[in-house]
Protein backbone atom coordinates (compact mmCIF):
# COMPACT_ATOMS: atom_id res chain seq x y z
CA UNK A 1 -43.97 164.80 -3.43
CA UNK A 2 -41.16 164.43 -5.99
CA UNK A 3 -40.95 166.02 -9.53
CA UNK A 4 -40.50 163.47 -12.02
CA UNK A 5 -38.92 164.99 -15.55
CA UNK A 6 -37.92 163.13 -18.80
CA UNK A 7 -33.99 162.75 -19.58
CA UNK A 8 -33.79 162.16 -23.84
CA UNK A 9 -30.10 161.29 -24.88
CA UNK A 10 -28.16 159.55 -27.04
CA UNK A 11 -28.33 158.27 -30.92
CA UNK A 12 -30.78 156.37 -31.63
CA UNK A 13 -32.99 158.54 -29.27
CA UNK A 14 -33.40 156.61 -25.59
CA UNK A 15 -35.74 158.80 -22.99
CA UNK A 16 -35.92 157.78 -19.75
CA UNK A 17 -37.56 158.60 -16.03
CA UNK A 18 -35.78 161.13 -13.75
CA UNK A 19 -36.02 162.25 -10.31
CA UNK A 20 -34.01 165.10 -9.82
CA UNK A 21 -34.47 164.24 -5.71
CA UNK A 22 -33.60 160.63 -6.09
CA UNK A 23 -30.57 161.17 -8.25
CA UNK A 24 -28.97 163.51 -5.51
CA UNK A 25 -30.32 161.37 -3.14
CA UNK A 26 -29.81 157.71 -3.69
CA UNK A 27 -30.89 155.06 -1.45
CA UNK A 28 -28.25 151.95 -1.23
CA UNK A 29 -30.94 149.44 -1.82
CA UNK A 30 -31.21 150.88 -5.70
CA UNK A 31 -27.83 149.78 -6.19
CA UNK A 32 -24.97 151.36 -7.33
CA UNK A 33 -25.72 155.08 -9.00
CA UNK A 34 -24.38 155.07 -13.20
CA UNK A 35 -21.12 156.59 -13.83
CA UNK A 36 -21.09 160.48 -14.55
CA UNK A 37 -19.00 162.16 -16.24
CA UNK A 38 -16.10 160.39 -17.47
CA UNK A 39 -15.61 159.70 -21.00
CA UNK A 40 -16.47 156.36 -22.02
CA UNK A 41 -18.28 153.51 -23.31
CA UNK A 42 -21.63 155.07 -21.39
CA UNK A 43 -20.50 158.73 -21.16
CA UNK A 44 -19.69 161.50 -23.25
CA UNK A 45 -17.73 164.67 -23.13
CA UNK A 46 -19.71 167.78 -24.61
CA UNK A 47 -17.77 170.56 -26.87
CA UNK A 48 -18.57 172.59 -23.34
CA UNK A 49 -16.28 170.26 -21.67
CA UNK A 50 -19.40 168.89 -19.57
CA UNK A 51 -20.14 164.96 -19.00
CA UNK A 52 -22.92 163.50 -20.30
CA UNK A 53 -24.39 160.31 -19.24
CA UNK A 54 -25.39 158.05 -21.93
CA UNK A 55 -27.58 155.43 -19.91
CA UNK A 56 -30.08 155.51 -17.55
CA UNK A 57 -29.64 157.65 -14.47
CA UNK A 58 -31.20 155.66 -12.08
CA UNK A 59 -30.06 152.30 -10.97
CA UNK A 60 -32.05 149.46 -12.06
CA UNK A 61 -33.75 148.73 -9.03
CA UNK A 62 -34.88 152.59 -8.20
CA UNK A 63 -38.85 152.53 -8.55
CA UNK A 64 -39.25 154.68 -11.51
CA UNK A 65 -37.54 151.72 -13.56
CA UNK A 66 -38.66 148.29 -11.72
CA UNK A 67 -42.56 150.20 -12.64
CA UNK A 68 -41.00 150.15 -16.43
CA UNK A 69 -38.82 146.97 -16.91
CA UNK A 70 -40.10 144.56 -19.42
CA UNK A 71 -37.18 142.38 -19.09
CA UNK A 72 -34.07 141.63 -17.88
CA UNK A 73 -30.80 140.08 -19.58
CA UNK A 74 -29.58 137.29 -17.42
CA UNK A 75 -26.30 137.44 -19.07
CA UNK A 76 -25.48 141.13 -18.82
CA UNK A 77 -27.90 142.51 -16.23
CA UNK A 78 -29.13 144.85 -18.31
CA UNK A 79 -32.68 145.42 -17.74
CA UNK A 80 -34.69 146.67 -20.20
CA UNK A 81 -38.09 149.40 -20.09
CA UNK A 82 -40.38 150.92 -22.08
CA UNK A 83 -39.11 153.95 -23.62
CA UNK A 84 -40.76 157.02 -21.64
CA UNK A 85 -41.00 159.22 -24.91
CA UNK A 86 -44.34 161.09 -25.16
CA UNK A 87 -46.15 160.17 -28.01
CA UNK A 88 -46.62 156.90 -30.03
CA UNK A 89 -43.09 155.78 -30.68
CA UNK A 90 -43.05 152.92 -29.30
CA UNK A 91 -39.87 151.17 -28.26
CA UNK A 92 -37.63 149.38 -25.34
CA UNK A 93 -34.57 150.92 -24.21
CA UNK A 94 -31.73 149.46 -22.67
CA UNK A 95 -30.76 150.86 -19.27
CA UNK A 96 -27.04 150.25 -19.55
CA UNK A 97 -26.39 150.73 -22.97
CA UNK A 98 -27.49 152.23 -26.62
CA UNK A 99 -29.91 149.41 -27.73
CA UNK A 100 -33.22 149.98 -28.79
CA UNK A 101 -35.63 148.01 -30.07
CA UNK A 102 -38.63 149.63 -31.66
CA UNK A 103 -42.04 148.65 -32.82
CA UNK A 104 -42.90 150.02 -36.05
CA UNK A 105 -45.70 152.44 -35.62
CA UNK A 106 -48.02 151.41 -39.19
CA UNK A 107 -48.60 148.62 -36.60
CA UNK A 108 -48.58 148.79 -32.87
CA UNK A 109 -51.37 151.05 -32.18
CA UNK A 110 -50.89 151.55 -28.29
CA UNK A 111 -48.64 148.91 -25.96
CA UNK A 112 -49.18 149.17 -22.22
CA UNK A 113 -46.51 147.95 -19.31
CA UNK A 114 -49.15 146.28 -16.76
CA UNK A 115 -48.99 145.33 -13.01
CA UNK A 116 -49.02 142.10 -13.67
CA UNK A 117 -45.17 140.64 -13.24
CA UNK A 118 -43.09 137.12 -13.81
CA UNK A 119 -42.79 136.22 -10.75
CA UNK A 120 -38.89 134.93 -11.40
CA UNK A 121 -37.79 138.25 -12.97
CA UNK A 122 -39.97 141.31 -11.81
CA UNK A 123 -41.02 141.63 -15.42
CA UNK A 124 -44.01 143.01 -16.28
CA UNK A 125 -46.06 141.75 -19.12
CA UNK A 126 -47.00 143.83 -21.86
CA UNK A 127 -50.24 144.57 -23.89
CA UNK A 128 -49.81 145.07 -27.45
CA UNK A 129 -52.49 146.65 -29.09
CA UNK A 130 -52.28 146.53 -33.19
CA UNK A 131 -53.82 148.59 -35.52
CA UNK A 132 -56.27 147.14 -37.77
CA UNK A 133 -55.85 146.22 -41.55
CA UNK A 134 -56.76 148.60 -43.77
């Protein structure tokens, strides 16, 4: 049994999965781990002097993220989930960089990430439910 915890960074707000076992831990078929540490394009450096990782911590085939991914971006391999942030904010995150897009919340009531997957890309299909009209 793993603990699973929530890792919320960056501007606009990303949150995603994190297995503190995993992430010390990596298994080569998850691919290569994210870069730590170093200042740049995904990373920053705190006023504390620490590195802070601005993407996803897991690679994008660890299972926390394939259970998540809503798509993936044959160009850049970026794959993108639904935003683990409690509540009902709802919005995809990029694993690999800062993009968001969002749902506006006057509308989408509750969306769901289901089992069911394209069979080309992994992706799961997602429910959408709305609010109704007032």
């Amino acid at each position: 049994h793993f603990e699973v915890t929530l890792y919320s960074v960056g501007s606009p707000s990303r949150t995603y999965p994190l297995c503190p076992y995993c992430f010390n831990n990596p298994l080569p078929e998850w691919g290569e781990m994210p870069e730590t540490g170093e200042e740049g394009e995904n990373s920053e450096t705190t006023k504390g002097g620490r590195g802070l990782m601005l993407q996803c911590p897991h690679p994008d085939k660890h299972p926390l993220i394939q259970a998540l991914q809503v798509s993936r971006d044959r160009a850049t391999g970026e794959v993108w989930i639904l935003d683990s942030k409690p509540g009902n904010k709802w919005q995809f995150i990029s694993t690999r960089s800062s993009l968001v897009k969002w749902f506006p919340k006057n509308l989408v009531k509750r969306l769901i990430v289901m089992s069911k997957k394209l069979p080309d890309t992994s992706s799961h299909f997602v429910q959408l439910e709305f609010h109704e009209s007032t």
